[in-house]
PDB file of N, CA and C in Angstrom:
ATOM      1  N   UNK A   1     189.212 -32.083-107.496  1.00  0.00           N
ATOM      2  CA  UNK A   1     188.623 -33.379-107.825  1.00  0.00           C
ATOM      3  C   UNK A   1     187.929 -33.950-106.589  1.00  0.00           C
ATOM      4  N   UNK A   2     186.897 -34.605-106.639  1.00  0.00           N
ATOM      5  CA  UNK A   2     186.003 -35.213-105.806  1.00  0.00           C
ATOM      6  C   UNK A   2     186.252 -36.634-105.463  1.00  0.00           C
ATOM      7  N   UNK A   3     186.537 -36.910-104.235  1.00  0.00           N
ATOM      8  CA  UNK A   3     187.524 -38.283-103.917  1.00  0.00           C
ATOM      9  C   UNK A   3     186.668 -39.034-103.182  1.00  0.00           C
ATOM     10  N   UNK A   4     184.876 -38.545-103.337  1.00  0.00           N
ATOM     11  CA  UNK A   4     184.144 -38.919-102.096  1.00  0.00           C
ATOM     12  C   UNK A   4     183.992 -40.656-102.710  1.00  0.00           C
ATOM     13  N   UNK A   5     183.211 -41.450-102.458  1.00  0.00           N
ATOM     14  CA  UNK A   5     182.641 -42.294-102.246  1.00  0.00           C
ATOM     15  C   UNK A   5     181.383 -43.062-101.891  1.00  0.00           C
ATOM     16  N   UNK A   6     180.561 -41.869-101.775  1.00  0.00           N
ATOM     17  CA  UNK A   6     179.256 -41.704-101.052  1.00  0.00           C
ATOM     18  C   UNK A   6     178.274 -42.743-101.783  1.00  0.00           C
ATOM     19  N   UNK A   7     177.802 -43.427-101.268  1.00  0.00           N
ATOM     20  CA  UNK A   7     176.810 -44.549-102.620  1.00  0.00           C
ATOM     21  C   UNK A   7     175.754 -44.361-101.955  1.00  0.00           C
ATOM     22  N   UNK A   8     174.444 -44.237-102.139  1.00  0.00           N
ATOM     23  CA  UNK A   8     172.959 -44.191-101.665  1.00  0.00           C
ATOM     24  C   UNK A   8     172.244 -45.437-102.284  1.00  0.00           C
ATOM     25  N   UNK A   9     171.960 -45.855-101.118  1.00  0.00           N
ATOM     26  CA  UNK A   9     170.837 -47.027-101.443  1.00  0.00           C
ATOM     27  C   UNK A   9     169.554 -46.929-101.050  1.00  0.00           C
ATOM     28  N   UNK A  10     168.964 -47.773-102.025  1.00  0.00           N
ATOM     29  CA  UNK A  10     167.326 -47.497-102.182  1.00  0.00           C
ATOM     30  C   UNK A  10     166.965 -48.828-102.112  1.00  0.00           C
ATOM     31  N   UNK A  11     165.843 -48.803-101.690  1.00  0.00           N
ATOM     32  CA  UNK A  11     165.172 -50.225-101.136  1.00  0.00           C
ATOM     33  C   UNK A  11     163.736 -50.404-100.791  1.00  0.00           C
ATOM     34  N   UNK A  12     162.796 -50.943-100.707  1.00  0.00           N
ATOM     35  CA  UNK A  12     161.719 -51.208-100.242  1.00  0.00           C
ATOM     36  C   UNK A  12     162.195 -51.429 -98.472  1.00  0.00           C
ATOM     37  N   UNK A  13     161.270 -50.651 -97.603  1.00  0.00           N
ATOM     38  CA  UNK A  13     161.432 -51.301 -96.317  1.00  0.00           C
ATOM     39  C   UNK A  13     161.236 -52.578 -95.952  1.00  0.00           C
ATOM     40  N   UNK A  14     160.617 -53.360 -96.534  1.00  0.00           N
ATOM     41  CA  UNK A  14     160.062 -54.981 -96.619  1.00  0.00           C
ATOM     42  C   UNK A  14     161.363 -55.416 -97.574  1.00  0.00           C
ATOM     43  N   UNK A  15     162.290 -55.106 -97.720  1.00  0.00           N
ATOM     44  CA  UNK A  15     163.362 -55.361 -97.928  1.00  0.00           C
ATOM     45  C   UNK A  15     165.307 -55.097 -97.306  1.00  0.00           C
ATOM     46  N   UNK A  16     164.537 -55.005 -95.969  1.00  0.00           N
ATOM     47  CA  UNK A  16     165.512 -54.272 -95.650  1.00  0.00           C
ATOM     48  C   UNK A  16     166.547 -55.384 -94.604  1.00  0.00           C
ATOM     49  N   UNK A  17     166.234 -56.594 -94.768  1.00  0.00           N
ATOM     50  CA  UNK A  17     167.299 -57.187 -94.542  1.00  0.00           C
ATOM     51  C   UNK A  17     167.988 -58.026 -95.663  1.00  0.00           C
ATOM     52  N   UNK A  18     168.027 -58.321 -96.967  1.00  0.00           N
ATOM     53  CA  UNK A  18     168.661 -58.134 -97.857  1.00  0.00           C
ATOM     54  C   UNK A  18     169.112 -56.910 -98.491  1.00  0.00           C
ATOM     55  N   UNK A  19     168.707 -55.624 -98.177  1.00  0.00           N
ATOM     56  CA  UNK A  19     169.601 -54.360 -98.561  1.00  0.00           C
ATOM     57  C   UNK A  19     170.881 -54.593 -97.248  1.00  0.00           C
ATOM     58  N   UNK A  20     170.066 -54.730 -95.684  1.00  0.00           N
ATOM     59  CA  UNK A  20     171.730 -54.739 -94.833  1.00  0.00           C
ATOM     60  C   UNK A  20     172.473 -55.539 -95.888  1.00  0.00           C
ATOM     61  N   UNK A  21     172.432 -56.982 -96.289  1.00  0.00           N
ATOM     62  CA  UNK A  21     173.098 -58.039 -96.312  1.00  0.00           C
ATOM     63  C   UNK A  21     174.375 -57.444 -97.508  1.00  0.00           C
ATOM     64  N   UNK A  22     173.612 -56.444 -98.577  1.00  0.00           N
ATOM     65  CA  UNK A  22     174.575 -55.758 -99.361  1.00  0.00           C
ATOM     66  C   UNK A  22     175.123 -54.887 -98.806  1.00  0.00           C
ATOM     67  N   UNK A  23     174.808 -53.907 -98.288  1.00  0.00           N
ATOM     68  CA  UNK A  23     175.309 -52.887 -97.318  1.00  0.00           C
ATOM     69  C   UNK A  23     176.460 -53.501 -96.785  1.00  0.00           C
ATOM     70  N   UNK A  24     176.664 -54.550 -96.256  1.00  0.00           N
ATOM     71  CA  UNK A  24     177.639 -55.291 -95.497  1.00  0.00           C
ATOM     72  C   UNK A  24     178.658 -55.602 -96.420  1.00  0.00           C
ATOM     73  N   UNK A  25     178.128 -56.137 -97.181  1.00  0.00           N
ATOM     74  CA  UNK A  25     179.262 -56.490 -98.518  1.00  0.00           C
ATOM     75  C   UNK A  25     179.762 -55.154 -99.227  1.00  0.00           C
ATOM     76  N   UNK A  26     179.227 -54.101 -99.055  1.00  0.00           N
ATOM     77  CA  UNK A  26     180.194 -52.972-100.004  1.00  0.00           C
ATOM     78  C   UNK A  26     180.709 -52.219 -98.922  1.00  0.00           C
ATOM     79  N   UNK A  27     179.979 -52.056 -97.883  1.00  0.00           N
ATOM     80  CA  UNK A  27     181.681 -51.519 -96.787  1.00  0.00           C
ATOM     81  C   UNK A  27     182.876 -51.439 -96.809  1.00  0.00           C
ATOM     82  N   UNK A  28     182.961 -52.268 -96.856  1.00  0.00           N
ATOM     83  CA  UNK A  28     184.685 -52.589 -97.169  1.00  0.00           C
ATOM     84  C   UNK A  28     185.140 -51.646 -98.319  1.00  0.00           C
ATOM     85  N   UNK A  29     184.702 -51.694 -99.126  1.00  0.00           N
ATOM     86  CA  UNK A  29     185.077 -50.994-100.855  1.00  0.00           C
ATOM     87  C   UNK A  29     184.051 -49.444-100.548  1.00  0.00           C
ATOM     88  N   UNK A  30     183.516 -49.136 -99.881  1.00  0.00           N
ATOM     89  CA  UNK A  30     182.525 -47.686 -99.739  1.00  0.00           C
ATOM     90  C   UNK A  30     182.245 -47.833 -98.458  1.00  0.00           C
ATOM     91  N   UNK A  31     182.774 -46.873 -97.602  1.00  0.00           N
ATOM     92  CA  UNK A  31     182.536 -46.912 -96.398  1.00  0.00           C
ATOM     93  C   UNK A  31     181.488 -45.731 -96.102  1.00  0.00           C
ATOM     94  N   UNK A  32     181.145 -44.628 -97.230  1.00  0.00           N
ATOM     95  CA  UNK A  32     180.458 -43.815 -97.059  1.00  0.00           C
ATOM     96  C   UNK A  32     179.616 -44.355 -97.336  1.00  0.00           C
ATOM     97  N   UNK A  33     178.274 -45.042 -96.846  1.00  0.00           N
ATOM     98  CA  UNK A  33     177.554 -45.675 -97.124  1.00  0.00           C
ATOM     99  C   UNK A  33     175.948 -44.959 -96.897  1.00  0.00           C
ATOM    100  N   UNK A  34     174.853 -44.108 -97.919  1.00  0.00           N
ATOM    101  CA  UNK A  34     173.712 -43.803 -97.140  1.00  0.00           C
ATOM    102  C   UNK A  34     172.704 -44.894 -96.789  1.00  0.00           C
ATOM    103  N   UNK A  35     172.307 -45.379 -95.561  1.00  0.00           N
ATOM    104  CA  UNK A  35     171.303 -46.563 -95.793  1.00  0.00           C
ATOM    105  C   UNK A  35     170.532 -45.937 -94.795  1.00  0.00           C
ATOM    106  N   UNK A  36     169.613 -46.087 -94.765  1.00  0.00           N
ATOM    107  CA  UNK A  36     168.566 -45.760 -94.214  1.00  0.00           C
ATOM    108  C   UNK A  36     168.355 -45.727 -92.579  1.00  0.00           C
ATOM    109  N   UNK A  37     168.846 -46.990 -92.280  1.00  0.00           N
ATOM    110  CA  UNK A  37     168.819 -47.687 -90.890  1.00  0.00           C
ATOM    111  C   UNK A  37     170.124 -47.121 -90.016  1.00  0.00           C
ATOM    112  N   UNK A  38     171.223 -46.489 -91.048  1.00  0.00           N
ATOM    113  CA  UNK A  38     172.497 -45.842 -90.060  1.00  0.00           C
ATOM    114  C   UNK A  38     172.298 -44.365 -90.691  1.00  0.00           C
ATOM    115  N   UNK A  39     171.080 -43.837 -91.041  1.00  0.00           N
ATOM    116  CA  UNK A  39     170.875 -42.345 -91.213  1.00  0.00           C
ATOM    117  C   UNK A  39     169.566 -41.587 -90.302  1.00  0.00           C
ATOM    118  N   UNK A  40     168.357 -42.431 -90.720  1.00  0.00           N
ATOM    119  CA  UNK A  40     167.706 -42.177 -90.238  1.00  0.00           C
ATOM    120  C   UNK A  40     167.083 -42.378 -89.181  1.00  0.00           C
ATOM    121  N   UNK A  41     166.341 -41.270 -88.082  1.00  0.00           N
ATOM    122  CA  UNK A  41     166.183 -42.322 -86.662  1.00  0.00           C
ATOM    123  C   UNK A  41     164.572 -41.296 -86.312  1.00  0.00           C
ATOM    124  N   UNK A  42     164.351 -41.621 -85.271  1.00  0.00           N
ATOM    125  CA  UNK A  42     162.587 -41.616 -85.276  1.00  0.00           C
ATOM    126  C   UNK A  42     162.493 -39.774 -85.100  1.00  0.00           C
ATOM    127  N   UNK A  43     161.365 -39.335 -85.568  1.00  0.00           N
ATOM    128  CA  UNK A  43     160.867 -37.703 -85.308  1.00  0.00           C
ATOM    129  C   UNK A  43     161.873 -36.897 -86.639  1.00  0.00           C
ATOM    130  N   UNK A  44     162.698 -37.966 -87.230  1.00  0.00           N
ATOM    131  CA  UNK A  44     163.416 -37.353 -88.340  1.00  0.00           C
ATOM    132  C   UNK A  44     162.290 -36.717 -89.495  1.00  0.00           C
ATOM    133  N   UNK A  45     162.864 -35.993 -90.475  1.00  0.00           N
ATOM    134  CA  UNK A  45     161.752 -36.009 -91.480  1.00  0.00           C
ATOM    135  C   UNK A  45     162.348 -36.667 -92.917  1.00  0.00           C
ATOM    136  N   UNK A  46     161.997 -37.719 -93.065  1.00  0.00           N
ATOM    137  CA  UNK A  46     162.612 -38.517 -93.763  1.00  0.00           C
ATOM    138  C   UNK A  46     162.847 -38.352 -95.057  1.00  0.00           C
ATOM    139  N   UNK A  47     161.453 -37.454 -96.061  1.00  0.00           N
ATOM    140  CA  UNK A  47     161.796 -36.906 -97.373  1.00  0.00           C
ATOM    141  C   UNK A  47     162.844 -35.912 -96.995  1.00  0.00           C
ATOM    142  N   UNK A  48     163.158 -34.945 -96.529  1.00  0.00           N
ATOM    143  CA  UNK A  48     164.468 -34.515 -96.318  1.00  0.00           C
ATOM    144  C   UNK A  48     165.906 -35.296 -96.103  1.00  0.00           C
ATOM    145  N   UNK A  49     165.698 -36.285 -95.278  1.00  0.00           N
ATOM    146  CA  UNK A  49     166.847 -36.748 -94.939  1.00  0.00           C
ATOM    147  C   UNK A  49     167.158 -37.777 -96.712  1.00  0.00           C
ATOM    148  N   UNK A  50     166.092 -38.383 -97.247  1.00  0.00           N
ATOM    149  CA  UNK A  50     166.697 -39.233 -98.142  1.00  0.00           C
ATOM    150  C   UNK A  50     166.702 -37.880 -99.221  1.00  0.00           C
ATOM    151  N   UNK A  51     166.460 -36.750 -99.771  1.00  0.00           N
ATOM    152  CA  UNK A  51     166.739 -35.933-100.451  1.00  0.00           C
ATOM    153  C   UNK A  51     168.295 -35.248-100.275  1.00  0.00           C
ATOM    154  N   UNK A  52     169.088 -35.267 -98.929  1.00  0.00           N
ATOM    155  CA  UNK A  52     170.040 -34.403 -98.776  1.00  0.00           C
ATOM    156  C   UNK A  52     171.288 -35.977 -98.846  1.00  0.00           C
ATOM    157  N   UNK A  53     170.840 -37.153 -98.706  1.00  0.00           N
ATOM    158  CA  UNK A  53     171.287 -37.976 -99.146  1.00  0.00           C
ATOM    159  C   UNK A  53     171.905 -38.801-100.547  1.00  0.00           C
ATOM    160  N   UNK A  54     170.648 -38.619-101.526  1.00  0.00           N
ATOM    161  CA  UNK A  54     170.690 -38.235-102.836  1.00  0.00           C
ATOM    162  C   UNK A  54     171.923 -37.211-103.368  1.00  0.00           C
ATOM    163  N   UNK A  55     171.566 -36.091-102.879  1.00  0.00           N
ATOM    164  CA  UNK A  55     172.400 -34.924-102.989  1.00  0.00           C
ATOM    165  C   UNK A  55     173.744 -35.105-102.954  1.00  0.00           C
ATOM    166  N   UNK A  56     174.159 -35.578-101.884  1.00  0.00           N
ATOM    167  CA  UNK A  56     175.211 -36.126-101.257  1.00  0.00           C
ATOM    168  C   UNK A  56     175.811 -37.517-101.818  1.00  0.00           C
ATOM    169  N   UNK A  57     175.552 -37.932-102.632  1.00  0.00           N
ATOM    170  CA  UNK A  57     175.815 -39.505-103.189  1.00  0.00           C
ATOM    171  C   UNK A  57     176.226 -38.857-104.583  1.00  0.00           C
ATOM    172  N   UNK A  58     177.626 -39.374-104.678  1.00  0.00           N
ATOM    173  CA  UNK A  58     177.822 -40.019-105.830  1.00  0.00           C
ATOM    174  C   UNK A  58     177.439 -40.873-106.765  1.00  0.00           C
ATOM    175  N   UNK A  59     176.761 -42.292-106.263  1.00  0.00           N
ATOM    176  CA  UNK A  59     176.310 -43.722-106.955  1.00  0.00           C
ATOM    177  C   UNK A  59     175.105 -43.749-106.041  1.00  0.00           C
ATOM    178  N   UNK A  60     174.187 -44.445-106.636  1.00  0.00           N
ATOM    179  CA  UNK A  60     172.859 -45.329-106.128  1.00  0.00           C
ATOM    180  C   UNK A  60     172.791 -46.520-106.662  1.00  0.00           C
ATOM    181  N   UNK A  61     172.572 -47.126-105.827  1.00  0.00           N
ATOM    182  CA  UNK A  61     172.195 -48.514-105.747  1.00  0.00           C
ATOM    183  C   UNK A  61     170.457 -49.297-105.586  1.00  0.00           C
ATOM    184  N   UNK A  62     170.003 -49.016-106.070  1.00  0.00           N
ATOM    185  CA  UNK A  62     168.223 -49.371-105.969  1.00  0.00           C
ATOM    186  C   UNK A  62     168.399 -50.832-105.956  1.00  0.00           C
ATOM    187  N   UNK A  63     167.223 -51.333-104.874  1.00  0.00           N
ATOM    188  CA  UNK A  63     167.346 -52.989-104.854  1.00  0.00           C
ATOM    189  C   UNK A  63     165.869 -53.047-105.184  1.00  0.00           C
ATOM    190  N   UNK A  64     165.304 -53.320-106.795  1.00  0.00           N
ATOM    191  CA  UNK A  64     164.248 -53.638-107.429  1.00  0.00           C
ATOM    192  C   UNK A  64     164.174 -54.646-106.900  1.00  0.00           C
ATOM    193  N   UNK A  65     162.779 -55.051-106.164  1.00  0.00           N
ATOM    194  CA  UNK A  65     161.961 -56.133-105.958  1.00  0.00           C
ATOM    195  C   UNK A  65     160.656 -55.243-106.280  1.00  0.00           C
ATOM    196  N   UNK A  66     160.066 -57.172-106.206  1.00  0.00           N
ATOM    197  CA  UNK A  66     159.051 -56.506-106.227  1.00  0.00           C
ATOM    198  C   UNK A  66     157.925 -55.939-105.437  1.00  0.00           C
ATOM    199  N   UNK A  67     158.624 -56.276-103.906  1.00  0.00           N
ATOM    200  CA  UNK A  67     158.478 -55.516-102.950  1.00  0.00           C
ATOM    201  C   UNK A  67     158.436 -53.861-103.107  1.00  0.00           C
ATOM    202  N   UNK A  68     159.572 -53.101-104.113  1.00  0.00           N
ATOM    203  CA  UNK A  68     159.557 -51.847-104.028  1.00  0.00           C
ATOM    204  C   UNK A  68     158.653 -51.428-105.258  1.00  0.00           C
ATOM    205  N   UNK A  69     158.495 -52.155-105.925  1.00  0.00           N
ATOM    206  CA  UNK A  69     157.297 -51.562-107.172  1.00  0.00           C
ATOM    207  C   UNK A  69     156.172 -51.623-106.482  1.00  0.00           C
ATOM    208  N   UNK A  70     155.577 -52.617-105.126  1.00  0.00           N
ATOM    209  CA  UNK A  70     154.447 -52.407-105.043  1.00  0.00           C
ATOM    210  C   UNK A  70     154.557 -51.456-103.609  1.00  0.00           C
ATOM    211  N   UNK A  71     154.922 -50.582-103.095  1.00  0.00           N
ATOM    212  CA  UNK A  71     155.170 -49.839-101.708  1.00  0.00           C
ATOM    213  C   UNK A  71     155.278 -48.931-102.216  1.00  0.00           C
ATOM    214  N   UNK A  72     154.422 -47.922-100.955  1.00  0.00           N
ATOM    215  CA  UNK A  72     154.397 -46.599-101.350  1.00  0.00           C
ATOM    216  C   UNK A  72     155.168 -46.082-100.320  1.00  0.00           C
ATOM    217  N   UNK A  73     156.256 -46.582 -99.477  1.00  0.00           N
ATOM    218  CA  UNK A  73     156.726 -46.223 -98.455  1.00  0.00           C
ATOM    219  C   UNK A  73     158.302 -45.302 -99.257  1.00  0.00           C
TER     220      UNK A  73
END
């Protein structure tokens, strides 16, 4: 049985201090947390890193604004 916890969050970057602000709030209850800002870091290749992340997640969490409908980031 699989005991992970892993949650992946998705976000618009123009949203990324209300994704911390949740991030902060589910710590406590999911400490495996993928967010972007404590995964990824510069010269990374980022469609890989959020693909092996995905992979790796149990739950996702998408923070629809409408910041992320209009970004192609």
């Amino acid at each position: 049985m699989n005991t992970r916890k892993k949650v992946f969050v998705s976000y618009a970057s123009t949203d990324s201090e209300i994704a911390r602000r949740i991030v902060d709030c589910l710590k406590e209850s999911y400490p495996e947390l993928w967010f972007a800002e404590y995964v990824i870091v510069g010269g990374d290749n980022v469609i890989l890193d959020i693909n092996a992340g995905l992979v790796d997640s149990l739950m996702g969490i998408p923070i629809l604004s409408n910041n992320f409908f209009e970004t192609n980031d």
